[in-house]
Every structure is written in structure tokens, then in C-alpha cells.
C-alpha atoms as a PDB file:
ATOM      1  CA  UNK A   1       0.000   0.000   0.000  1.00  0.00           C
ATOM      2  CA  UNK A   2       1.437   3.342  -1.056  1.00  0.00           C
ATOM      3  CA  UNK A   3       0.013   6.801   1.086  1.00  0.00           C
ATOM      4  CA  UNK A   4      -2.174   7.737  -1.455  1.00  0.00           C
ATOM      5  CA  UNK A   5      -3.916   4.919  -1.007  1.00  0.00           C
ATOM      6  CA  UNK A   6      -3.852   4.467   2.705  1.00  0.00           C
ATOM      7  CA  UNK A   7      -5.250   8.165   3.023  1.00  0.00           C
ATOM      8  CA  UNK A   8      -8.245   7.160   0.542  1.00  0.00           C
ATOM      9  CA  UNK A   9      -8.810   4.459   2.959  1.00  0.00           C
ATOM     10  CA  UNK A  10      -9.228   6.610   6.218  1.00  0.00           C
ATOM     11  CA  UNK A  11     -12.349   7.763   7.359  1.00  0.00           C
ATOM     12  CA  UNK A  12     -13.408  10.830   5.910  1.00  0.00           C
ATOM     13  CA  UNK A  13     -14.381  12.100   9.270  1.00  0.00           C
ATOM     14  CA  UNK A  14     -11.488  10.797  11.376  1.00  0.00           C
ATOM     15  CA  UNK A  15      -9.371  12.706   8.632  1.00  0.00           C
ATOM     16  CA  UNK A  16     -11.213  15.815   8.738  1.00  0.00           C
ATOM     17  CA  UNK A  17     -10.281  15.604  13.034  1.00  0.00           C
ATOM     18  CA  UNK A  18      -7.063  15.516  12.175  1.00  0.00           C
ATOM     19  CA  UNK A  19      -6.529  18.443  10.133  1.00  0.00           C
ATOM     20  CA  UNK A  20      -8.310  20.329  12.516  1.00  0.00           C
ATOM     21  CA  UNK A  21      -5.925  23.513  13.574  1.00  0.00           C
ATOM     22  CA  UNK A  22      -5.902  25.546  16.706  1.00  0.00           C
ATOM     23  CA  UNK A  23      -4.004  27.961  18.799  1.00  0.00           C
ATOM     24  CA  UNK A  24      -3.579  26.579  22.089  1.00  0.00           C
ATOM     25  CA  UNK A  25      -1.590  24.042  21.328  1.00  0.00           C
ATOM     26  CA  UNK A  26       1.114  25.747  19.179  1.00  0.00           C
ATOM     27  CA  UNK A  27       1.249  29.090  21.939  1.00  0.00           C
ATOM     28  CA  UNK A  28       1.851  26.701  24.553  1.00  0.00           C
ATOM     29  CA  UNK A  29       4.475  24.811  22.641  1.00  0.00           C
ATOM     30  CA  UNK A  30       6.069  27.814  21.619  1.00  0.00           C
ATOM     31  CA  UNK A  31       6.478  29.322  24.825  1.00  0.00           C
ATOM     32  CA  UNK A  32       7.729  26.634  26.200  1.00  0.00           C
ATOM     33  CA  UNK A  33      10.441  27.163  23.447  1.00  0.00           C
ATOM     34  CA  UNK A  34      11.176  30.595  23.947  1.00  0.00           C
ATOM     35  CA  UNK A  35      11.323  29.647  27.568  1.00  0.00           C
ATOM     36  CA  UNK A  36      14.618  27.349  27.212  1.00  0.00           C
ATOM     37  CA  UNK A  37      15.652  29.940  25.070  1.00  0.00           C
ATOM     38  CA  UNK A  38      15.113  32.857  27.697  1.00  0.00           C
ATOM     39  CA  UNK A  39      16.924  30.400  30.621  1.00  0.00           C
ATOM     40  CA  UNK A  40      19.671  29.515  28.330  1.00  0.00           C
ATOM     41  CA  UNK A  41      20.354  33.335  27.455  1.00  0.00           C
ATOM     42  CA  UNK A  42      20.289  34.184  30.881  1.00  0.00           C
ATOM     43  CA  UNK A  43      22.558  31.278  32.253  1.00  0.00           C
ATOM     44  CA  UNK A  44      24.606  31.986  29.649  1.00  0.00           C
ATOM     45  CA  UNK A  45      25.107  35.471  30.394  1.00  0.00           C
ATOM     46  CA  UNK A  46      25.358  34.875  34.232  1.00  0.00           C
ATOM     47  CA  UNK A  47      28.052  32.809  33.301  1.00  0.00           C
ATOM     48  CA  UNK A  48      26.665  29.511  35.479  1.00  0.00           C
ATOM     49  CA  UNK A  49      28.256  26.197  36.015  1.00  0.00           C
ATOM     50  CA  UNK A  50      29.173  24.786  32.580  1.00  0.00           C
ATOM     51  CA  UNK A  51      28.073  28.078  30.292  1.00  0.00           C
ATOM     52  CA  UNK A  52      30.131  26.665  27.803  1.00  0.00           C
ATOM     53  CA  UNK A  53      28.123  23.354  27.211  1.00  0.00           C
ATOM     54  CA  UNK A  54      24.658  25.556  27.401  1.00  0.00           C
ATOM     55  CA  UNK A  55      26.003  27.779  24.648  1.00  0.00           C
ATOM     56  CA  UNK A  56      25.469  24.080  22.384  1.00  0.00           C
ATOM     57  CA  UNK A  57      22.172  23.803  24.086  1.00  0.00           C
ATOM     58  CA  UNK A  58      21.241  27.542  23.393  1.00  0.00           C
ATOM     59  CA  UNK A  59      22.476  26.588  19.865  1.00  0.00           C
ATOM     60  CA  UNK A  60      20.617  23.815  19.004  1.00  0.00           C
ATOM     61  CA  UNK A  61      16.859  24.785  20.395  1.00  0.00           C
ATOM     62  CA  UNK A  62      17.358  28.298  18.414  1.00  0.00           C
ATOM     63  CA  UNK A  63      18.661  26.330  15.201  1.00  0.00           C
ATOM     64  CA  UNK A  64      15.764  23.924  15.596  1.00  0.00           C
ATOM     65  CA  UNK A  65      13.330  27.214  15.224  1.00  0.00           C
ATOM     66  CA  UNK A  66      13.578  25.978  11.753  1.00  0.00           C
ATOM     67  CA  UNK A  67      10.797  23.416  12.418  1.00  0.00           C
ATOM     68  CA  UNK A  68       8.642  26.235  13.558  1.00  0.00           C
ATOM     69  CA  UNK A  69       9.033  28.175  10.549  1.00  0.00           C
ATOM     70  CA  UNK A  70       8.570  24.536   8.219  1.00  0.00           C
ATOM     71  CA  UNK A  71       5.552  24.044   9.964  1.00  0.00           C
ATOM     72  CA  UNK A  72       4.318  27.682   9.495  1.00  0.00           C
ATOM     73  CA  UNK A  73       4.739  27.126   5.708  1.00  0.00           C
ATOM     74  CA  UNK A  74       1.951  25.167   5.419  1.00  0.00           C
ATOM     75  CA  UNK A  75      -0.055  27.730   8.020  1.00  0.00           C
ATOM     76  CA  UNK A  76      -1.079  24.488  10.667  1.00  0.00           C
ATOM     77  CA  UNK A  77       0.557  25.266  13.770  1.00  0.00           C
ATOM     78  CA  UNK A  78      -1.384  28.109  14.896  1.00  0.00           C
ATOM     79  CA  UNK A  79      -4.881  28.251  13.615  1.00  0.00           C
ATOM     80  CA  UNK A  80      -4.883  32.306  13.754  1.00  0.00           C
ATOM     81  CA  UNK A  81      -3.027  33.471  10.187  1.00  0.00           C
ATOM     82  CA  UNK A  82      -1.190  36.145  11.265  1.00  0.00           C
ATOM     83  CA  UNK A  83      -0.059  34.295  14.462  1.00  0.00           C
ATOM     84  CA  UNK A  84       1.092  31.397  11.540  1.00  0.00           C
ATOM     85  CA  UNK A  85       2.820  33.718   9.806  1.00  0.00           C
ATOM     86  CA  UNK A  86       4.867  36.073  12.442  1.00  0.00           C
ATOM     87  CA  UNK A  87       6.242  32.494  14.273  1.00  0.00           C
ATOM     88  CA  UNK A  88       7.178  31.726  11.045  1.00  0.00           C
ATOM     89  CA  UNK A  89       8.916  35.007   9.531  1.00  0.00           C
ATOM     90  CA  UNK A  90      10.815  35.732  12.976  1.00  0.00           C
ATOM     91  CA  UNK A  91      11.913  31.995  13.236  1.00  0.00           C
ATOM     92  CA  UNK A  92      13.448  32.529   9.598  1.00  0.00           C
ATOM     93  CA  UNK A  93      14.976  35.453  10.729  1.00  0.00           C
ATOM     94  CA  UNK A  94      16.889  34.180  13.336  1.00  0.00           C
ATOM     95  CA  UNK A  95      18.290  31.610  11.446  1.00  0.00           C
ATOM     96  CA  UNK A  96      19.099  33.049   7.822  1.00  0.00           C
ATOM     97  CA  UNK A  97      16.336  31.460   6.368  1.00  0.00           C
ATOM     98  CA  UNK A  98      13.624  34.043   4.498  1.00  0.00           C
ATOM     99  CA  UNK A  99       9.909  32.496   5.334  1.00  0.00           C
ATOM    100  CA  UNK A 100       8.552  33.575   1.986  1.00  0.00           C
ATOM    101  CA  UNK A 101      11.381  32.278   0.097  1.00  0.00           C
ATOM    102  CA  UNK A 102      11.331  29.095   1.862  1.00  0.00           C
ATOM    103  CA  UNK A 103       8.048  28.673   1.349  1.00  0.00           C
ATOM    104  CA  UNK A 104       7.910  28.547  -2.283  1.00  0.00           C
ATOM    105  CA  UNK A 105      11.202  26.362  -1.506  1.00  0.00           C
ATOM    106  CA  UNK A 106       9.326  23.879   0.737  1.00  0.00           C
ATOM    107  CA  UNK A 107       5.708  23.312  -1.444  1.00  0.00           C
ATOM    108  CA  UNK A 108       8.171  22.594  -4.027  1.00  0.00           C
ATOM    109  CA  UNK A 109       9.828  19.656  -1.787  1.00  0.00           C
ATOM    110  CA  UNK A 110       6.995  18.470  -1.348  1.00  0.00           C
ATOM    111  CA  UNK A 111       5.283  18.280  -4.645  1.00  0.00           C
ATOM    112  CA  UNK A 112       8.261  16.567  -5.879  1.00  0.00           C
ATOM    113  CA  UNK A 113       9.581  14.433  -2.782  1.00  0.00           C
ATOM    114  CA  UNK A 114      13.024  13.047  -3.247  1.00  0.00           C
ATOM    115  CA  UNK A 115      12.790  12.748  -7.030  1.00  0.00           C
ATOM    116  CA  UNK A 116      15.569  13.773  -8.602  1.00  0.00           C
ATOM    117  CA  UNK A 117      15.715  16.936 -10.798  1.00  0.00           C
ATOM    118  CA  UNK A 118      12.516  17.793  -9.550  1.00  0.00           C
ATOM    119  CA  UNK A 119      13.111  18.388  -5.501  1.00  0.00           C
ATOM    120  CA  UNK A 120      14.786  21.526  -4.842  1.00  0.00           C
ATOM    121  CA  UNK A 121      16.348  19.795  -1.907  1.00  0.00           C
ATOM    122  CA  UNK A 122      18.502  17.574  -3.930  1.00  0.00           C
ATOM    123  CA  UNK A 123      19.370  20.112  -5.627  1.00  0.00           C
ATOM    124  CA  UNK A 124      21.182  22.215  -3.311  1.00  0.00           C
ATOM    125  CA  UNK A 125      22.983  19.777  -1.752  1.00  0.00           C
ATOM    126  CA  UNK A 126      20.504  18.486   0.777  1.00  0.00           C
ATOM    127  CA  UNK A 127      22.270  14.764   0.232  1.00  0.00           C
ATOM    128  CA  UNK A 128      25.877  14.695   0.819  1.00  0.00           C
ATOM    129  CA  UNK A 129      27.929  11.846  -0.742  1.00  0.00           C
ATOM    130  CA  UNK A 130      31.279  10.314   0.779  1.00  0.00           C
ATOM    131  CA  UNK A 131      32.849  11.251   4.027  1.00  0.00           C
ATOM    132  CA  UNK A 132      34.011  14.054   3.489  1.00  0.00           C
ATOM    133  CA  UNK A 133      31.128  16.005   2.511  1.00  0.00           C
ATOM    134  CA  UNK A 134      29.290  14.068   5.253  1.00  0.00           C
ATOM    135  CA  UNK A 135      31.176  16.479   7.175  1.00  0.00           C
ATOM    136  CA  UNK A 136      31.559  19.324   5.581  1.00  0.00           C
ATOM    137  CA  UNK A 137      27.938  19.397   5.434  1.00  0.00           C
ATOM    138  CA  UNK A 138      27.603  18.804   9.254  1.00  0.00           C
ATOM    139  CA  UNK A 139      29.779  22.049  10.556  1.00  0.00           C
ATOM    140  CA  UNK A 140      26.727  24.107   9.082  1.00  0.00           C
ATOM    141  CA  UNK A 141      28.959  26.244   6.888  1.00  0.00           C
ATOM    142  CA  UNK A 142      27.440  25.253   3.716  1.00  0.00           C
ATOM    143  CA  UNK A 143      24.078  26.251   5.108  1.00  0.00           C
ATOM    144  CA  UNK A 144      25.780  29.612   5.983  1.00  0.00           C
ATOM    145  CA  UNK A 145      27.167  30.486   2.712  1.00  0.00           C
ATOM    146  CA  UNK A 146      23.913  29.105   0.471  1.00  0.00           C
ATOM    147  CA  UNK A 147      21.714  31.145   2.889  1.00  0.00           C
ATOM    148  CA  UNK A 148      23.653  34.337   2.898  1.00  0.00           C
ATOM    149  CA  UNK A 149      23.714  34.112  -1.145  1.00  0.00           C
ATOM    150  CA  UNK A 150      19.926  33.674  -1.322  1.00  0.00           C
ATOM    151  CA  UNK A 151      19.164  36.586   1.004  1.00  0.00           C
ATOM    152  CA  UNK A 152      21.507  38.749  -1.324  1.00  0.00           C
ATOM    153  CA  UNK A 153      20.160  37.259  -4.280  1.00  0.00           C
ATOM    154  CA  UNK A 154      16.792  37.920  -3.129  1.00  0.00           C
ATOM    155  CA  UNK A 155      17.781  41.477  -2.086  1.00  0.00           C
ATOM    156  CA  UNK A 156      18.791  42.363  -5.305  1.00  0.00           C
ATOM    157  CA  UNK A 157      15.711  41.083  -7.161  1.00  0.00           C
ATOM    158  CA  UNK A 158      17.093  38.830  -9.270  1.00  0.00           C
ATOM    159  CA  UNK A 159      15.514  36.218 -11.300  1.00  0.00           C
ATOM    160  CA  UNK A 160      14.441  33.413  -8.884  1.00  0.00           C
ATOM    161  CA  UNK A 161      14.348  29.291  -9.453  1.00  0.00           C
ATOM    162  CA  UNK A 162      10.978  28.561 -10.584  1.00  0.00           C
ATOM    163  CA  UNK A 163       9.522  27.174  -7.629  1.00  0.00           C
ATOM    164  CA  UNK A 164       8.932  30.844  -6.619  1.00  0.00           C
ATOM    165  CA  UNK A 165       6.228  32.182  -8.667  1.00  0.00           C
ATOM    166  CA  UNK A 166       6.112  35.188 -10.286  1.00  0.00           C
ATOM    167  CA  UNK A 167       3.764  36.491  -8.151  1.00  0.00           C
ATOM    168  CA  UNK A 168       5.507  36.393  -4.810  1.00  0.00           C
ATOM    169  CA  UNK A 169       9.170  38.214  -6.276  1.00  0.00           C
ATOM    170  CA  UNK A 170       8.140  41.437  -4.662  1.00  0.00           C
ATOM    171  CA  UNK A 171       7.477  39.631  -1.446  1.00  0.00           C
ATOM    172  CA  UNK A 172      10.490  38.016  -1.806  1.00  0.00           C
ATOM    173  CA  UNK A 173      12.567  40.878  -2.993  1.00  0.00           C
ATOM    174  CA  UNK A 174      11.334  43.187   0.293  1.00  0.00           C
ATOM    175  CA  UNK A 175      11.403  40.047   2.831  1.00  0.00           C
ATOM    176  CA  UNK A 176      15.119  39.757   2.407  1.00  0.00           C
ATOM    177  CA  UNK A 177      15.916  43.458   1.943  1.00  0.00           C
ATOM    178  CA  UNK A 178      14.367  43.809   6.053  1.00  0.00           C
ATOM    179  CA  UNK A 179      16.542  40.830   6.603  1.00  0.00           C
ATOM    180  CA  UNK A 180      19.397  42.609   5.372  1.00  0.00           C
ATOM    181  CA  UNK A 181      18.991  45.578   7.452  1.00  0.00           C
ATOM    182  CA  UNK A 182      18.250  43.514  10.518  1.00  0.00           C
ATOM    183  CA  UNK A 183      21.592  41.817  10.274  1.00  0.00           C
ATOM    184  CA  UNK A 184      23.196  44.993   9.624  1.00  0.00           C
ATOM    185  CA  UNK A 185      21.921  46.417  12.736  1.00  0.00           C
ATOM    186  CA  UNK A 186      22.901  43.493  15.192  1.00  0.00           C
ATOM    187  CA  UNK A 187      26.502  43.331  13.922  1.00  0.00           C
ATOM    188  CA  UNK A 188      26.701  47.277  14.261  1.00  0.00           C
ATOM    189  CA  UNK A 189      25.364  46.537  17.983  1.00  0.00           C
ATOM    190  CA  UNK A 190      28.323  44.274  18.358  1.00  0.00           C
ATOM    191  CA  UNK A 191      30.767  47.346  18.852  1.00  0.00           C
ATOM    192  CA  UNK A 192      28.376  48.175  21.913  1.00  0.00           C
ATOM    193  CA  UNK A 193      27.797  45.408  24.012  1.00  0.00           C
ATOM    194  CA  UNK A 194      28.475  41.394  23.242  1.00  0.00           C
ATOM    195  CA  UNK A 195      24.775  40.180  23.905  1.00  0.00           C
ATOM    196  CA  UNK A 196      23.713  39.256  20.546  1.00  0.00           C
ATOM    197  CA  UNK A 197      27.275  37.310  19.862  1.00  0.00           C
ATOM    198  CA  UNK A 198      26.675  35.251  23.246  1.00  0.00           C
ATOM    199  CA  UNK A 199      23.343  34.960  23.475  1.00  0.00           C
ATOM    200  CA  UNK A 200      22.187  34.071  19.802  1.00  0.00           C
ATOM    201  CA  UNK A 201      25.218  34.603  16.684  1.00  0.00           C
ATOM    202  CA  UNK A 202      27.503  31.914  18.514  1.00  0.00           C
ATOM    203  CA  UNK A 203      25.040  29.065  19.850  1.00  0.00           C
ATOM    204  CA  UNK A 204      23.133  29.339  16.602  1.00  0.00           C
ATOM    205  CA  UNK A 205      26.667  28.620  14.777  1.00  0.00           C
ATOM    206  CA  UNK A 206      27.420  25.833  17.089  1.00  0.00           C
ATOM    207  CA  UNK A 207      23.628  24.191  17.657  1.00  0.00           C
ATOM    208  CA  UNK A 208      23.919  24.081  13.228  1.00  0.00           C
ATOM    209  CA  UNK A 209      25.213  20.971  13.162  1.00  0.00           C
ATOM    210  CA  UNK A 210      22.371  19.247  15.212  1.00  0.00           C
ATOM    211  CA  UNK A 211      19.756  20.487  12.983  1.00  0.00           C
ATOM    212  CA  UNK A 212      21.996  19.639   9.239  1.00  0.00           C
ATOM    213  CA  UNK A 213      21.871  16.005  11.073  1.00  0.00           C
ATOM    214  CA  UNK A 214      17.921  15.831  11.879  1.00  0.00           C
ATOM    215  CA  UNK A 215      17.303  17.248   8.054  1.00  0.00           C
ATOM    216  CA  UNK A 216      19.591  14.838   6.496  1.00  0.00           C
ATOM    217  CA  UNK A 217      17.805  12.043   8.384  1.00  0.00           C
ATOM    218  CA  UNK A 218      14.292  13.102   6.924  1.00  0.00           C
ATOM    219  CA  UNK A 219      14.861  11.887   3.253  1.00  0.00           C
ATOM    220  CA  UNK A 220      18.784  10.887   3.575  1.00  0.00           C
ATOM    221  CA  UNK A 221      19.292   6.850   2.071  1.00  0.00           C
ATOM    222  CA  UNK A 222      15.494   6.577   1.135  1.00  0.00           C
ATOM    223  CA  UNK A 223      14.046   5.477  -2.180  1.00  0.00           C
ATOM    224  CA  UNK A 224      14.326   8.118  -4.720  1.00  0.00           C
ATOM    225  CA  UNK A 225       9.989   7.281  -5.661  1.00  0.00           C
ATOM    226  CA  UNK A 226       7.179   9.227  -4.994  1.00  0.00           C
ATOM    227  CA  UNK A 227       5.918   7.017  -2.118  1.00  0.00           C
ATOM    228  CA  UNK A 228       5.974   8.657   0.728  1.00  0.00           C
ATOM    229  CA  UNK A 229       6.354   5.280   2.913  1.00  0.00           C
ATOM    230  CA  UNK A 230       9.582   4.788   0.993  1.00  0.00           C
ATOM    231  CA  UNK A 231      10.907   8.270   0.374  1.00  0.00           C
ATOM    232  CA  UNK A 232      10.746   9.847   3.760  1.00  0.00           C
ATOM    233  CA  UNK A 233      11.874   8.745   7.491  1.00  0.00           C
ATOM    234  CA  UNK A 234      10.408   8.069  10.730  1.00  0.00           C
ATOM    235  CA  UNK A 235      12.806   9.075  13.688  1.00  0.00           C
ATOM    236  CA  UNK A 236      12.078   7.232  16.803  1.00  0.00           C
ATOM    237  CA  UNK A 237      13.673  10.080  19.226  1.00  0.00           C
ATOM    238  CA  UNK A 238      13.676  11.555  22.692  1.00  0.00           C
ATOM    239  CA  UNK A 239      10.855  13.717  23.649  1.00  0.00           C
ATOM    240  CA  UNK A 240      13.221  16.818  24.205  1.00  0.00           C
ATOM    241  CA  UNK A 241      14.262  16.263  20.454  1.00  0.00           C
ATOM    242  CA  UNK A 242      10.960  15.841  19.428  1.00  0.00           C
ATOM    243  CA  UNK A 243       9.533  19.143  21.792  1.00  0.00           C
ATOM    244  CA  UNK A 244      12.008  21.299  19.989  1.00  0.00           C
ATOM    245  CA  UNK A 245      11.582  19.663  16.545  1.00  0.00           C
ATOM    246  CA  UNK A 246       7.652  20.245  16.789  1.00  0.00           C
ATOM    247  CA  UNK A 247       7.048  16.820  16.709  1.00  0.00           C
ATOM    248  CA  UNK A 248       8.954  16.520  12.728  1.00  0.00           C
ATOM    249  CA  UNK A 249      10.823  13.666  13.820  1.00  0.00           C
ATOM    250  CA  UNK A 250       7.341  11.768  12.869  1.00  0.00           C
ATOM    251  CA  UNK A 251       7.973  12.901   9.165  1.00  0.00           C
ATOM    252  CA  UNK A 252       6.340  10.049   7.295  1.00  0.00           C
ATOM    253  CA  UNK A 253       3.164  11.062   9.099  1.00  0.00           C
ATOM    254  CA  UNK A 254       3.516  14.703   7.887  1.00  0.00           C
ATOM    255  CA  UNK A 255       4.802  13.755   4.176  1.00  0.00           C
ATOM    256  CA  UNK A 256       1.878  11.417   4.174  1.00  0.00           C
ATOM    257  CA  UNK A 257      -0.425  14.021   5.389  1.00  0.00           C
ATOM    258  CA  UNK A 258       0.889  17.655   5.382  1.00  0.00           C
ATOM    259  CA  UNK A 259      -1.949  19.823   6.621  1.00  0.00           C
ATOM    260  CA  UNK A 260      -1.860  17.540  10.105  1.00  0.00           C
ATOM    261  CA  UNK A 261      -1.000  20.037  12.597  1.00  0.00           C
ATOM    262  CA  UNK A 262       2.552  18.922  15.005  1.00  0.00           C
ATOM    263  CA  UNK A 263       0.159  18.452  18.082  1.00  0.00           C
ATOM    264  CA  UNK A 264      -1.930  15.328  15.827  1.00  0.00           C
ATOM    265  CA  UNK A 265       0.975  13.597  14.429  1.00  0.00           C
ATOM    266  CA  UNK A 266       1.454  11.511  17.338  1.00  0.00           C
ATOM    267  CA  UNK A 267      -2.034  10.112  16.620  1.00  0.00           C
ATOM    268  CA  UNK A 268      -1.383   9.737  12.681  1.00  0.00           C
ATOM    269  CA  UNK A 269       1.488   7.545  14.030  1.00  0.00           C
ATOM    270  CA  UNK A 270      -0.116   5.550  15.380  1.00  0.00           C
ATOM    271  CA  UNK A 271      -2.834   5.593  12.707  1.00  0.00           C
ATOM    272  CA  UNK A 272       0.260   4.447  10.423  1.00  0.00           C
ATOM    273  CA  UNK A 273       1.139   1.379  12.549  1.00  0.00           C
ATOM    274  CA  UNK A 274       2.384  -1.437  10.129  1.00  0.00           C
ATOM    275  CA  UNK A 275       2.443   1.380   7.021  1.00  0.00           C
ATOM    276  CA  UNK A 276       6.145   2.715   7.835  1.00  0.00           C
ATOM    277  CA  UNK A 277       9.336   1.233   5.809  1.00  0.00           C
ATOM    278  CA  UNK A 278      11.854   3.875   7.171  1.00  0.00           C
ATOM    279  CA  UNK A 279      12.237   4.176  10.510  1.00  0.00           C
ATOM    280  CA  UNK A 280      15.462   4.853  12.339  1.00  0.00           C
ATOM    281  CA  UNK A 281      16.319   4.652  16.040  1.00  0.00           C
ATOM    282  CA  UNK A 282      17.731   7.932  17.306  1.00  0.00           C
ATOM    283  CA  UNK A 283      20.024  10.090  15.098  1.00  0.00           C
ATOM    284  CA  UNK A 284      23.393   8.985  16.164  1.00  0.00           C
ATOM    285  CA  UNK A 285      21.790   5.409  15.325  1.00  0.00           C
ATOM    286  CA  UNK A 286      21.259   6.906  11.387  1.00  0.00           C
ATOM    287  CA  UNK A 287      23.866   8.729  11.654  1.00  0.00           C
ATOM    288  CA  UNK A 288      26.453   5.431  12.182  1.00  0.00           C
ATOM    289  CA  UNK A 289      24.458   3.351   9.181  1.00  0.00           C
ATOM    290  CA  UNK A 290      24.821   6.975   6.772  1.00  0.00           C
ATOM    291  CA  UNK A 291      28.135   6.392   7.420  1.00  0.00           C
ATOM    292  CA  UNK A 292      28.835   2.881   7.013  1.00  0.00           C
ATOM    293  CA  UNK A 293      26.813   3.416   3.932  1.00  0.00           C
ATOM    294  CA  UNK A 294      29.449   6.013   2.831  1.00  0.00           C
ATOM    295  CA  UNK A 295      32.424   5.777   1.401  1.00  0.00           C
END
């Protein structure tokens, strides 16, 4: 059975539950992540016992924003628009990654899932092979670099790939412009006071890593088809991981089903029982069969 035809086969009604958004459940969720933000800033900047290793911490639940702003692409973790579309804009923000941009980005990945030529994410080197660009693609810099080129592309109003309509190129165009001046106002605040290096520039550039290894993990060494049971991964993962991932780790569920808000996926799972053919255990767990994969 492929997902197409296990979604036909759900009850019309139980499906309709599912896809039911609200806003409870993503503002408690989110402050919960803005909380361990907030604590890690200010332990951080109190300099507590072992600052160092909560600058990673810091690092990896701001990097992981990025599940906030995926989710906000397809407008289901808050039912209230605008709500949808702020979480979503200032998550980009804080991790060089323009919402509207992405957006066009993201329906395109998932239109085209893992086939080749097609999904944007294959195309920008979403699927390192051999070692060493295992690696290289870990340390976050390629990220970096392909981010800080699309925001300046973007800037500049130049022609776009054509996942971004035609429509949206003003959007675009004025989205990363803001960006632009943002940035240039936080590194000009550097020469006054070293809170946004601490608290936010560094942790982000060290939590990187983390997140390159949860996104590799989502389509990484599945079946280049248009299956979604075949072409996407289920994570089994901690619940910390999968509190700051908005539940994404259960990604088969929301390939299968994308307009299933984070807070119902654990129910899809288990709707999916017996459906899933990639499934990992933990992320160091892919990450040690990616590599003996490699060579």
C-alpha cells in the first residue's frame, strides 16, 4: 500500500479531526520554546556552572526554530493566520532562512519528494555523498554560505528558481531586503555590548550541526519514488528532540499528510502502525548506518 492509497482508505471524518488547527496548542508549545531559550540566554550570560556546554544547548533549540518556521509554511501550527505567519517570519529570521522564500522552496519539496531533478532539496545539496562532505555538510557552513547568497540574491531582485512564482518576487525581494537591514543592525550593535554574539550569533553557529543532522535524516538513504512510505523517514527520538523539533521527527506522518498540525501527528502515528518502511532509532543510530553506507 502506497500513502495515497492508505489516506483514501481513512475515514473521511477521522481525517477531517485531524486536520483540525488551533491555537492553544502551538502558543503553549512555543512558549515553552522561547522559555529554554530565555533560561539559556540568561545562564549563559550569568556565566553559570558549565556556560560553555549551554552555549550548544542555546544553539541547538534556536537552530531547531527551523521546524517552527517549516511548519508555518503550510499555516497548521497556529490556527490564527497572522499568528502562523509572524512564528514563522521571525523563526526565519533568526536563522538566515527568508519564510517567503522558503516557502515557495518547501511546497516545491513536497510536490516533488526526493525525485531527482525535480526536488529543490537535492538540488542544493541536501544529500551529501562520501565522508568528506558528510562532514563538511555537518559544521553548518554550507548552510551559511547558500543562505547568505539567497538573502543577497533575493535582495537584489534577481531572477528566482521557478519554484517561486512570479507572483511572490516582490514579497520576496522586500522580505530579504528587512533581513538585510536587521543583520546589519545586530553586527553594528556588536561594537556596543556582546549580547547578541553570546546569546544568539555563537550558539546558533554551534547548535547548526544538530539540525543539518535531523534534516539529512528526513529523506537521507530513502528510495528516490514518490511514495511517501519509501521516500521519507520516521525518527524514533527523545521527547526533548521531538519538543524542539515540533514533533517533525514523525515525518512520514507529515509527508503522508501535510496539513496535520505537530500536536496530531502523534495520533497519525499511530494511525500508520504497520504502514512505515523507514524508521530509524535515534540520530546517532542513522547517523552510524549513513556512514557505514558512505564511502
Amino acid at each position: 500500500m502506497d500513502h495515497k492509497t492508505f489516506v483514501g482508505s481513512l475515514d473521511r471524518s477521522d481525517l477531517a479531526a485531524l486536520m483540525v488547527t488551533r491555537d492553544r496548542p502551538g502558543m503553549v508549545h512555543l512558549a515553552g520554546h522561547i522559555a529554554l531559550i530565555v533560561i539559556g540566554s540568561f545562564w549563559i550570560l550569568r556565566g553559570w556552572f558549565l556556560w560553555p556546554f549551554v552555549l550548544v544547548i542555546q544553539g541547538v533549540v534556536i537552530s531547531f526554530l527551523f521546524t517552527l518556521e517549516h511548519e508555518a509554511t503550510h499555516k497548521t501550527p497556529f490556527k490564527t493566520k497572522w499568528i502562523n505567519e509572524a512564528a514563522g517570519w521571525l523563526s526565519g529570521l533568526l536563522i538566515l532562512q527568508p519564510f517567503f522564500w522558503f516557502r515557495c522552496f518547501h511546497m516545491a519539496h513536497h510536490r516533488h519528494t526526493n525525485i531527482p531533478g525535480k526536488d529543490p532539496e537535492l538540488m542544493s545539496g541536501y544529500k551529501p555523498e562520501g565522508r568528506a562532505a558528510f562532514v563538511w555538510y555537518l559544521t553548518g557552513i554550507p548552510y551559511w554560505i547558500g543562505m547568505t547568497r539567497q538573502i543577497w540574491r533575493n535582495a537584489k531582485g534577481k531572477r528566482f528558481h521557478n519554484y517561486v512564482p512570479e507572483r511572490a518576487y516582490p514579497r520576496v525581494t522586500r522580505e530579504a531586503r528587512i533581513m538585510l537591514a536587521f543583520y546589519g543592525v545586530s553586527l553594528l550593535s556588536l561594537a556596543m555590548t556582546g549580547f547578541v554574539f553570546w546569546v544568539w550569533i555563537l550558539p546558533t553557529f554551534l547548535g547548526m550541526p544538530f539540525l543539518r543532522l535531523y534534516l539529512l535524516a528526513e529523506h537521507g538513504r530513502c528510495a528516490y519514488v514518490a511514495n511517501m512510505f519509501e521516500n521519507t523517514r520516521t525518527t524514533y527520538t527523545t521527547r526533548f528532540v521531538r519538543f524542539i523539533a515540533w514533533n517533525m521527527p514523525y515525518h512520514v506522518e507529515h509527508h503522508t499528510i501535510p496539513a496535520v498540525p505537530f500536536h496530531q501527528l502523534s495520533v497519525l502515528h499511530k494511525t500508520l502502525e504497520g504502514h512505515h518502511v523507514v524508521t530509524s532509532d535515534g540520530y546517532t543510530g542513522f547517523a552510524a548506518e549513513y556512514l557505514r553506507e558512505t564511502r
